[in-house]
Protein backbone atom coordinates (compact mmCIF):
# COMPACT_ATOMS: atom_id res chain seq x y z
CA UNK A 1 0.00 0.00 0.00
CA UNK A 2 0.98 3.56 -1.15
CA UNK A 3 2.00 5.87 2.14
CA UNK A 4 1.11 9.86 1.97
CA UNK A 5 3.70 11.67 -0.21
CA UNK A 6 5.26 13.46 2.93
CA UNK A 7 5.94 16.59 0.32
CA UNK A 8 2.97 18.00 -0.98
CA UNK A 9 2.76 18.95 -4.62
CA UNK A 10 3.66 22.35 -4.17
CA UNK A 11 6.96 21.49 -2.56
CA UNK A 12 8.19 19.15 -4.82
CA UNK A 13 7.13 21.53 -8.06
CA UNK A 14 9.55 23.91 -6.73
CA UNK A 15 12.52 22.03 -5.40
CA UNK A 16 12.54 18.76 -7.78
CA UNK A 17 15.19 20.74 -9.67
CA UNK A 18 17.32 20.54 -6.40
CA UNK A 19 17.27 16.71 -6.90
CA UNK A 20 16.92 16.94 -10.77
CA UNK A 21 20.22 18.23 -10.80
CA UNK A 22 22.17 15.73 -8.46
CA UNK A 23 20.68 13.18 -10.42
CA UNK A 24 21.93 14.53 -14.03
CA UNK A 25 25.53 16.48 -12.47
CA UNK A 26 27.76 15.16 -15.50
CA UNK A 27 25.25 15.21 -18.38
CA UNK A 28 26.98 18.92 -19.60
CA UNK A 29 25.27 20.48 -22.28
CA UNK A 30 21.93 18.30 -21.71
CA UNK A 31 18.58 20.63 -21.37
CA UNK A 32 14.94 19.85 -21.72
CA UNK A 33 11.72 21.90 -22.29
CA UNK A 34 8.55 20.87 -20.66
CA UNK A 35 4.49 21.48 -21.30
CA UNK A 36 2.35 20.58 -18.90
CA UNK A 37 -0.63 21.28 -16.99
CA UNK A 38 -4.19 20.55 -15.15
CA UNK A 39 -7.55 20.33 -16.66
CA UNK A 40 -10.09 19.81 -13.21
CA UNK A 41 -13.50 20.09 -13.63
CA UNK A 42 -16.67 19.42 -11.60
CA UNK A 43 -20.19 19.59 -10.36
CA UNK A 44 -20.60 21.26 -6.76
CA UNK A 45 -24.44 21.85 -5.08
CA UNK A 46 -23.74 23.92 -1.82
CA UNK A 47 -25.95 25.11 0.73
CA UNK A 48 -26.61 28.21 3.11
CA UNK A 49 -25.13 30.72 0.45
CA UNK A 50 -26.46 34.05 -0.37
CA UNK A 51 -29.56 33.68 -2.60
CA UNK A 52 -30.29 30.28 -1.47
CA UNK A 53 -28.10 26.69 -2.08
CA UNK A 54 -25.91 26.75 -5.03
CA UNK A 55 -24.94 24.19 -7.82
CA UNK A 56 -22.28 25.08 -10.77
CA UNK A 57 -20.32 23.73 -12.64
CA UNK A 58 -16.57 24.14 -11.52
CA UNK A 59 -13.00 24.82 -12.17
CA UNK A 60 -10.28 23.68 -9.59
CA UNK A 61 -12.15 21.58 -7.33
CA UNK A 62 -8.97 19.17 -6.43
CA UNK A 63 -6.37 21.50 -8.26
CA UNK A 64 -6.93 24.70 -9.94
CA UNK A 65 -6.63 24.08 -13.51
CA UNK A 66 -3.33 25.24 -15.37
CA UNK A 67 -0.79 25.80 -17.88
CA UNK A 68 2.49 25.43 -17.69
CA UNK A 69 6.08 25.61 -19.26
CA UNK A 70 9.58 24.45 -17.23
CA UNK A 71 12.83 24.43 -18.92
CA UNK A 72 16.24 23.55 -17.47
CA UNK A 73 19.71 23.14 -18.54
CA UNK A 74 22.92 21.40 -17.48
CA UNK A 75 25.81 23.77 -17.20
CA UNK A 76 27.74 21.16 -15.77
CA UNK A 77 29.66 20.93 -12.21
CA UNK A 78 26.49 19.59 -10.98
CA UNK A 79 24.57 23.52 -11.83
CA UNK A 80 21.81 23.78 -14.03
CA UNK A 81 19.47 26.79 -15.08
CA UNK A 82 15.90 26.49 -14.90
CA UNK A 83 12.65 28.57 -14.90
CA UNK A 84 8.95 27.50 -14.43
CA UNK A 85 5.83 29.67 -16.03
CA UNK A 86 2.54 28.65 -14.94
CA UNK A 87 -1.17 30.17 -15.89
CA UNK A 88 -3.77 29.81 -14.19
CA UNK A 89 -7.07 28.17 -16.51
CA UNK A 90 -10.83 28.65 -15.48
CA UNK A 91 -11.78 25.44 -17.26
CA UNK A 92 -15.51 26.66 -17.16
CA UNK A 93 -15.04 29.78 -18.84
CA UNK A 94 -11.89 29.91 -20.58
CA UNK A 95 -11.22 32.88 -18.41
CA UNK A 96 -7.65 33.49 -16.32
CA UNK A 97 -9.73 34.90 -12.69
CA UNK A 98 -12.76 33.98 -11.12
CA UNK A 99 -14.73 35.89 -8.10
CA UNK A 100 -16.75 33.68 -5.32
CA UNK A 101 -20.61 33.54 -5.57
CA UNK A 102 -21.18 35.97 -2.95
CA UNK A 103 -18.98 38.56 -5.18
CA UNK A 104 -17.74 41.14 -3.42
CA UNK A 105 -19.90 40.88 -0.39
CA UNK A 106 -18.12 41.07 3.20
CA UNK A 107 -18.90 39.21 6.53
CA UNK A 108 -22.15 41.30 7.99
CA UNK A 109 -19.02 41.95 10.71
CA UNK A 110 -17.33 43.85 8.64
CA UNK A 111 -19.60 45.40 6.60
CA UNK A 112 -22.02 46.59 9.42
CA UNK A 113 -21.94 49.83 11.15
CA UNK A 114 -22.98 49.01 14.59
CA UNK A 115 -20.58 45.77 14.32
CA UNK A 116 -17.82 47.94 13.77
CA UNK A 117 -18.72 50.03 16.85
CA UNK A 118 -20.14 52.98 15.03
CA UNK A 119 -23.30 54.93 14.88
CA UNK A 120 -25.88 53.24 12.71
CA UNK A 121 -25.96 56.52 10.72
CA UNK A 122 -22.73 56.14 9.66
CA UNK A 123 -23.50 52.89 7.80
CA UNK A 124 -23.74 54.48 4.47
CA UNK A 125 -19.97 55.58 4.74
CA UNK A 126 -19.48 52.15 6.13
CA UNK A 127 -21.04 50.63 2.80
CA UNK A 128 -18.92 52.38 0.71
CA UNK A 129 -15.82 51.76 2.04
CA UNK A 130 -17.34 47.93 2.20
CA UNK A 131 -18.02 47.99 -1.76
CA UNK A 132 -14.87 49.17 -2.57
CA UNK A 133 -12.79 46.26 -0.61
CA UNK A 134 -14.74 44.15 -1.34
CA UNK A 135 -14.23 44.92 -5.38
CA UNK A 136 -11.02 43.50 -5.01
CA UNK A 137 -12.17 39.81 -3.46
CA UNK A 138 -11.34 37.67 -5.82
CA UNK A 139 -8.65 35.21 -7.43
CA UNK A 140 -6.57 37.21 -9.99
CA UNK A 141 -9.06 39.50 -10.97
CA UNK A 142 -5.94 41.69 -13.23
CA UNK A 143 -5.56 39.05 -15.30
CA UNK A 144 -2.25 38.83 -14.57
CA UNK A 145 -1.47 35.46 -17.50
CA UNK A 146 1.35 33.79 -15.47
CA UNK A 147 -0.23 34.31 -12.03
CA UNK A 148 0.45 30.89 -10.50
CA UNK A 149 4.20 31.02 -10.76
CA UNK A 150 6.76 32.64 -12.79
CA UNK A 151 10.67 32.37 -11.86
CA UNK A 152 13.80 31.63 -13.63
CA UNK A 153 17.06 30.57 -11.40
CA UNK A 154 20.11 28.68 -11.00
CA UNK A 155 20.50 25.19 -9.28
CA UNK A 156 24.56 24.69 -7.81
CA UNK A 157 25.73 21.76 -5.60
CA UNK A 158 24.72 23.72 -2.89
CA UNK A 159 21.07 24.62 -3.26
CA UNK A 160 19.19 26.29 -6.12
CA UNK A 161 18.33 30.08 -5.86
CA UNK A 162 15.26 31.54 -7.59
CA UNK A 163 13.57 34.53 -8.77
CA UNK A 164 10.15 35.83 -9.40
CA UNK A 165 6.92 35.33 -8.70
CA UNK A 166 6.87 31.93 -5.97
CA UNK A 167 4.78 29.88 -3.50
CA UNK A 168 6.20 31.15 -0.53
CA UNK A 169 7.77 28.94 2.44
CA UNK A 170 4.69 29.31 5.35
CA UNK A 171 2.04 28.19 2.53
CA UNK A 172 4.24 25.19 1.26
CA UNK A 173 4.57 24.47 4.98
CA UNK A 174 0.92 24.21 5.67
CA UNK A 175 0.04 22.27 2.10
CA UNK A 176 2.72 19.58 3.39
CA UNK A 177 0.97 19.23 6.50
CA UNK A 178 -2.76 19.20 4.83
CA UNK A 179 -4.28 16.17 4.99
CA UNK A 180 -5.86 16.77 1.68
CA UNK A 181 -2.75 19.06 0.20
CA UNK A 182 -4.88 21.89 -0.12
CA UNK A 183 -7.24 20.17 -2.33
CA UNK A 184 -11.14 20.72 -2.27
CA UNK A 185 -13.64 22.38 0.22
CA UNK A 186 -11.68 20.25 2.72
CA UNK A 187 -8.52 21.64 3.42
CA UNK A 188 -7.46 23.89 5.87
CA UNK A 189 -7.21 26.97 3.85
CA UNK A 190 -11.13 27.21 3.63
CA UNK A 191 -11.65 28.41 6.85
CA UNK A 192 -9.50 31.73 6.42
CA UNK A 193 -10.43 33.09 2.89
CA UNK A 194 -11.62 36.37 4.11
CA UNK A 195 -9.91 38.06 5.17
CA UNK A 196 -6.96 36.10 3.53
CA UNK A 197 -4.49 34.58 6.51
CA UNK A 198 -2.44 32.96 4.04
CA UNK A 199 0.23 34.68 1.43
CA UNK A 200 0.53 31.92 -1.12
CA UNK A 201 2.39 33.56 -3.69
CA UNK A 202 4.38 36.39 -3.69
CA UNK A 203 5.95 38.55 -6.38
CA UNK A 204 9.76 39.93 -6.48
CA UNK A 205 10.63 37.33 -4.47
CA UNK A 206 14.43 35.75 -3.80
CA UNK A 207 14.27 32.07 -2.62
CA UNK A 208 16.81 29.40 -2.02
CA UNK A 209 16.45 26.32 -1.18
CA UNK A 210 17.79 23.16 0.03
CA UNK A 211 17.53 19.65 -0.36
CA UNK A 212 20.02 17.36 2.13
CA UNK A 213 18.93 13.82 2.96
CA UNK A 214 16.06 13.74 4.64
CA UNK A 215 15.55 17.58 5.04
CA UNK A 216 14.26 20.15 2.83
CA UNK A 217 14.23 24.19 3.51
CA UNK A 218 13.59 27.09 2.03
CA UNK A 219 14.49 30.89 2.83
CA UNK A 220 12.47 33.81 1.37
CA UNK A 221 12.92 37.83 0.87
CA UNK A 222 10.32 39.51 -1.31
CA UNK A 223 10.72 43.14 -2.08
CA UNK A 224 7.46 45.23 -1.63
CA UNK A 225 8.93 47.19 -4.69
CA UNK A 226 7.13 50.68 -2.55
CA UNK A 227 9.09 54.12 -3.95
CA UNK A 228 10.58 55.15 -0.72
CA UNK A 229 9.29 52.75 1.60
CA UNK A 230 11.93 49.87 1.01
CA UNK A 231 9.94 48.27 4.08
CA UNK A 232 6.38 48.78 2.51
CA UNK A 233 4.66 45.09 1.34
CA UNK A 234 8.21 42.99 1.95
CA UNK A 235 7.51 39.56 3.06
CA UNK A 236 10.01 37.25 4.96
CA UNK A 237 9.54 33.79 5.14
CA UNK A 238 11.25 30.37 6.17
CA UNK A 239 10.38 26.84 6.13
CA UNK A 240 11.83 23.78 7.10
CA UNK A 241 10.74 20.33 6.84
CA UNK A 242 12.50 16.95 8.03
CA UNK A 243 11.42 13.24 6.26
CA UNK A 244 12.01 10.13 8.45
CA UNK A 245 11.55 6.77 7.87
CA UNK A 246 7.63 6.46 8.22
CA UNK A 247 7.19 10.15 9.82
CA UNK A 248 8.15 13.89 8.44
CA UNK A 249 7.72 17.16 11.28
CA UNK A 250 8.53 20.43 10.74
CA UNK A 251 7.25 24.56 10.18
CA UNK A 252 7.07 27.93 8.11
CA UNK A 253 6.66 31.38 8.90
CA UNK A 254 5.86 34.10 7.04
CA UNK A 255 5.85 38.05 7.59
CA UNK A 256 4.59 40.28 5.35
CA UNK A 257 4.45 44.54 6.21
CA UNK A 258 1.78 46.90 4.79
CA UNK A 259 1.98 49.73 2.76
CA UNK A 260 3.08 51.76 5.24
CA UNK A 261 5.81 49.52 6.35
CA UNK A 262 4.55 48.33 9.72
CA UNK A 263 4.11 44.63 10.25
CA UNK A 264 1.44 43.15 8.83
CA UNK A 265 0.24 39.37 8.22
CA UNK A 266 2.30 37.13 9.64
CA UNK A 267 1.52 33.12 10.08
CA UNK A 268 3.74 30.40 11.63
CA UNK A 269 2.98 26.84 11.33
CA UNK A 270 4.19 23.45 12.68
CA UNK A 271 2.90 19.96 11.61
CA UNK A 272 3.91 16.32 11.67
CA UNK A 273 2.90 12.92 9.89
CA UNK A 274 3.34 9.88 10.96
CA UNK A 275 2.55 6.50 8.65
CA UNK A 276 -0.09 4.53 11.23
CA UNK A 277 -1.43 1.22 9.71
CA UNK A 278 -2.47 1.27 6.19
CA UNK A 279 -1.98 5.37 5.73
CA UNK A 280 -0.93 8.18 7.08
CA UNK A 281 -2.26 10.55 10.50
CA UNK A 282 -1.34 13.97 9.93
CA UNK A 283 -1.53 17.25 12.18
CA UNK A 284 -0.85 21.28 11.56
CA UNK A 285 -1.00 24.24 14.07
CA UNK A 286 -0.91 28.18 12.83
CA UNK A 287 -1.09 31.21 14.77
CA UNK A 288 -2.32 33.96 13.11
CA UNK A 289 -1.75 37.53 14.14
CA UNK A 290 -2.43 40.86 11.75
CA UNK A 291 -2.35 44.18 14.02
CA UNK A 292 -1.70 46.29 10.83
CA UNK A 293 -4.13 45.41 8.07
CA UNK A 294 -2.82 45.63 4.54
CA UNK A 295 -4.54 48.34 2.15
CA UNK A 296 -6.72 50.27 4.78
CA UNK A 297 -4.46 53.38 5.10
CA UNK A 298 -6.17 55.48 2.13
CA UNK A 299 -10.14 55.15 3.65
CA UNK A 300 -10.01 58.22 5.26
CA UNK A 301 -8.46 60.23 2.03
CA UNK A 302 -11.29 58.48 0.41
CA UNK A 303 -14.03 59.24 2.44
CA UNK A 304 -12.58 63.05 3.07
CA UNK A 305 -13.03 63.81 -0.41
CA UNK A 306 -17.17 63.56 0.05
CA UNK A 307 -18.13 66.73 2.14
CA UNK A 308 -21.05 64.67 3.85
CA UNK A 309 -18.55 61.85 5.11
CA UNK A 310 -15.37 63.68 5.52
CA UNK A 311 -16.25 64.65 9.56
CA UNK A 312 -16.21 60.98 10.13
CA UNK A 313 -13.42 59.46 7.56
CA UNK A 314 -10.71 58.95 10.20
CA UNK A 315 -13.36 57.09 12.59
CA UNK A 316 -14.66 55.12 9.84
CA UNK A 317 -11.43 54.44 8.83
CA UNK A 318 -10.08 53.24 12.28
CA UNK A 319 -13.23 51.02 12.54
CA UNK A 320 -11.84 48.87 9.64
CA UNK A 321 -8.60 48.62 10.57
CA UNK A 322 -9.79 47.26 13.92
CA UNK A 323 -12.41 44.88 11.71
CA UNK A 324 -9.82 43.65 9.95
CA UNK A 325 -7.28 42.73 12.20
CA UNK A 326 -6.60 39.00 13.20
CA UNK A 327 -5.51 36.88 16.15
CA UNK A 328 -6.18 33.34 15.51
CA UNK A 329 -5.53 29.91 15.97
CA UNK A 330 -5.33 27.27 13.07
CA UNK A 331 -5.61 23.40 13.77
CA UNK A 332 -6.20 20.53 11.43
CA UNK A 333 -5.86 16.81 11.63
CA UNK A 334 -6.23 14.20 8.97
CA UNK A 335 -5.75 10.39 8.06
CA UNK A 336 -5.17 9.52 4.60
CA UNK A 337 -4.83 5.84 2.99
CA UNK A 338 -4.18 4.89 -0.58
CA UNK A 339 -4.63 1.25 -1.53
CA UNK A 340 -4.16 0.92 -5.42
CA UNK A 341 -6.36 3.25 -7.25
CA UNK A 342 -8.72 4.52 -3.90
CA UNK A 343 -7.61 6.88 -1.79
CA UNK A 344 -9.63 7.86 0.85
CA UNK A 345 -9.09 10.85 3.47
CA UNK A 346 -10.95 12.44 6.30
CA UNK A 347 -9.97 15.81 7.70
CA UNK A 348 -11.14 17.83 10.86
CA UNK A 349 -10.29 21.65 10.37
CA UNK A 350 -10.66 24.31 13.55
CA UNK A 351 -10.08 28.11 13.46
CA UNK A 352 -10.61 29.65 16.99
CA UNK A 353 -10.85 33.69 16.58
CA UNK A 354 -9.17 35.61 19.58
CA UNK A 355 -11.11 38.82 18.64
CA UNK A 356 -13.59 40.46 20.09
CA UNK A 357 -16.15 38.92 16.59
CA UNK A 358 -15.06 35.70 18.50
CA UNK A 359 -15.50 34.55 14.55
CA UNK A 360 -15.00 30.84 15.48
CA UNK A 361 -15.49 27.99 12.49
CA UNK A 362 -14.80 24.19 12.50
CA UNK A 363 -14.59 21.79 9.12
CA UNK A 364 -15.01 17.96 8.72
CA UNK A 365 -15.38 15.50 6.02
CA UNK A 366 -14.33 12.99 3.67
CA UNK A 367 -12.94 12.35 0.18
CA UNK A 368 -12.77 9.74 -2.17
CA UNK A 369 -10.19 9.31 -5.30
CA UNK A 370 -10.58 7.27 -8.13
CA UNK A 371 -7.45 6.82 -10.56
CA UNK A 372 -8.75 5.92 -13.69
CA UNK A 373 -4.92 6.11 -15.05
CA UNK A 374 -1.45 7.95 -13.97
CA UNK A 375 -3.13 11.00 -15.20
CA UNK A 376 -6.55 10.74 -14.79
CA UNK A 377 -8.77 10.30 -11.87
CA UNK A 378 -12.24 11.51 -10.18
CA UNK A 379 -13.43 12.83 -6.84
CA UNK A 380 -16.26 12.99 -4.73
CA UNK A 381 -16.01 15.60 -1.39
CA UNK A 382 -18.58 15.97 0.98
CA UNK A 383 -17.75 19.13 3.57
CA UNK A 384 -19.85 20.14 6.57
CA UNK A 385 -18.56 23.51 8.13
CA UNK A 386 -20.41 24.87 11.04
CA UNK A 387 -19.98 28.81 11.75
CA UNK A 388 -20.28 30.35 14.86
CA UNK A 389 -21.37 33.63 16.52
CA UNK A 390 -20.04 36.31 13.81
CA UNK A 391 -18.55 33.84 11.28
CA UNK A 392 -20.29 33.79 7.75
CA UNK A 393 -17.61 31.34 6.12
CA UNK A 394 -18.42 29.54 2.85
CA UNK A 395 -16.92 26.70 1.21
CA UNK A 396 -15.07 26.93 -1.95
CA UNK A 397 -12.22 25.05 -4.16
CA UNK A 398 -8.81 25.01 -4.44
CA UNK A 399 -9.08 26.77 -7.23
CA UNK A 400 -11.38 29.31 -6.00
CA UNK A 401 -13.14 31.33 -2.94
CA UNK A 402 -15.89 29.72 -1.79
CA UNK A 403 -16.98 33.83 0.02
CA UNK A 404 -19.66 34.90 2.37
CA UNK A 405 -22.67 32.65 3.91
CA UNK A 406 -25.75 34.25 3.57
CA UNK A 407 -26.06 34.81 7.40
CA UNK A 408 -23.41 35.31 10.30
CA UNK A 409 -23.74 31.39 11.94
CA UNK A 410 -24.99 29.87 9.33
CA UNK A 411 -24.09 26.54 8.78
CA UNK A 412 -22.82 25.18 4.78
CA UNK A 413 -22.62 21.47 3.03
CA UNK A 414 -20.93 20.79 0.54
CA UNK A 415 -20.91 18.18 -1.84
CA UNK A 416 -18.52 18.32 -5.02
CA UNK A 417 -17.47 15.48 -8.08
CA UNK A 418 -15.00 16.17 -10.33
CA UNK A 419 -12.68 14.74 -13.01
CA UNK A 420 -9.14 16.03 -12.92
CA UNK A 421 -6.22 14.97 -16.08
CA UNK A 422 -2.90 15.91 -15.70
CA UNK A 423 -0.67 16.15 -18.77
């Protein structure tokens, strides 16, 4: 029987060129250009969203679907050059972004006056400012073509070193430790969509990384790129992950600073696995903590410019800073067995909000795989996520945002089959 992969997808996509080129180191002159990608499609019905239940057809249920290019070539001495471009594919549409079903709605807890601790006769301002964050929910909504990943670098005896736009080290940390990879309604990223606790890529970013035995690590620096702020939007990150014989532990940490420079998002994470019977039990904890929002700063300048809200734009605009800030705790655990073509995992996900919206939100379910060939399998996932007090989470893809629930505590199922062919 097949054990979990102790490196998730995402790690191995970026560091198989460490390996790739202590396997080759003596092959001079040899280099190789690759197409591939991920076509994932499905049928999800989901209830307790706005409007009612919903049923769609789907893009990036398991994976989001993809295109990609990676080159590399041997430069001998055991170094090779390499570089990766990826697109991201709405397989429904044809399209390169997609929004969640909710649009650009917000949680009634941050989109509500009196939730914010202001005057109900401020909530027009409030609604403004809500319509105009929430324009930008979404998943690559400029178009950007190579969103997913573009980077070029160099791979040496001693570690490869990249450049561009990269996963960074506290997501690939916490898609080792998923139970389901990040895949589906089911992982643990669906319980802290918005606002986003996660940076999963990052632009102008330096990375190296290592592959030695049984460990693999990472180190990031990405430049916010801010004229005259070199500190504005820089993100820091580290990750480091240990494979034993039938177990793998290890964490990531990422911290990112507004655009003002003060520290923003950051997220550590630790998790293990450990091979039990016929699969493998696996386990993540994140902490969460934002006490500077990201993109907030400019509300009041906003506002100010409307003579009817300008009294009131630096109260409104302190209001959603305090919204949005986050102290959290993340906790999932998982068993996963794969016995010839079935593969079958069930996953418990917990987020425990340490805010005053005591937001709190808990996950569980089950998924079934189906390999029809190397390349070609289906999925069934069946999600129950219960929200509590303030929470209005809704389930999604990992592909896309699932967005807002039509009603703070309302409780969402969802079911979701899909066909996914890798090439």
């Amino acid at each position: 029987m097949n054990k979990m992969r102790v490196l998730s997808v995402a790690v191995l996509t970026c560091l198989s060129s460490v390996a790739m080129a202590q396997s080759t180191s003596g092959m001079a002159g040899s280099s190789s250009l690759n197409m591939y990608g991920i076509v994932d499609l499905g049928v999800s019905h989901v209830t307790g969203g706005p409007g009612g239940n919903q049923t769609r057809l789907i893009s990036g249920n398991m994976e989001g679907s993809r295109l990609g290019f990676k080159g590399n070539e041997d430069l001998g001495g055991g170094y090779r050059a390499i570089f990766t471009m990826e697109a991201r594919i709405e397989a429904d549409t044809g399209d390169t972004s997609n929004r969640p079903v909710s649009l650009g709605q917000l949680p009634d807890r941050l989109s509500t006056a009196t939730s914010l601790g202001l005057p109900a006769a401020l909530q027009p301002a409030v609604t403004a400012v809500a319509n105009q964050i929430g324009s930008n929910i979404g998943v690559n909504l400029n178009k950007t073509f190579f969103d997913r990943q573009i980077f070029s670098g160099l791979v040496t005896p001693f570690g490869a070193f990249t450049f561009g736009r990269q996963y960074t080290p506290g997501y690939l940390a916490t898609g080792n430790f998923d139970a389901m990879k990040t895949e589906s309604s089911l992982s643990l990223g669906q319980l802290v969509a918005i606002p986003n606790s996660f940076d999963i890529r990052v632009s102008n970013s330096i990375q190296y990384a290592l592959q030695k035995d049984g460990l693999t690590a990472t180190a990031m620096y990405a430049a916010g790129e801010v004229a005259g702020k070199p500190s504005a939007r820089r993100l820091l990150g580290i990750m480091a992950i240990y494979k034993g014989d039938g177990y793998s532990f290890g964490g990531g940490y990422n911290t990112r600073n507004n655009e003002l420079g003060e520290k923003s998002l950051t997220t550590g994470i630790m998790g293990a696995t450990l091979d039990i019977g016929p699969g493998t039990l696996s386990g993540q904890y994140a902490v969460i903590k934002d006490d500077h929002p990201s993109d907030l700063s400019t509300i009041a300048a906003s506002l100010s410019a409307n003579p009817a809200t300008a009294p009131v734009a630096g109260l409104v605009q302190n209001a959603f800073i305090q919204g949005f800030k986050q102290d959290a705790r993340l906790f999932q655990v998982g068993y996963r067995i794969t016995s010839g073509v079935h593969t079958v995992t069930v996953a418990y996900n917990n987020m425990n909000d340490k805010r005053p919206f005591n937001a709190d939100r808990y996950s569980y379910g089950a998924a079934y795989t189906y390999a029809l060939s190397k390349r070609t399998d289906v999925s069934a996932v069946l999600t129950h996520l219960e929200n509590k007090n303030t929470s209005q989470d809704f389930l999604g893809g990992n592909g896309f945002i699932g967005g807002v629930a039509a009603s703070p505590g309302k409780d969402v199922n969802s079911i979701a089959v899909s066909i996914r062919h890798r090439f």
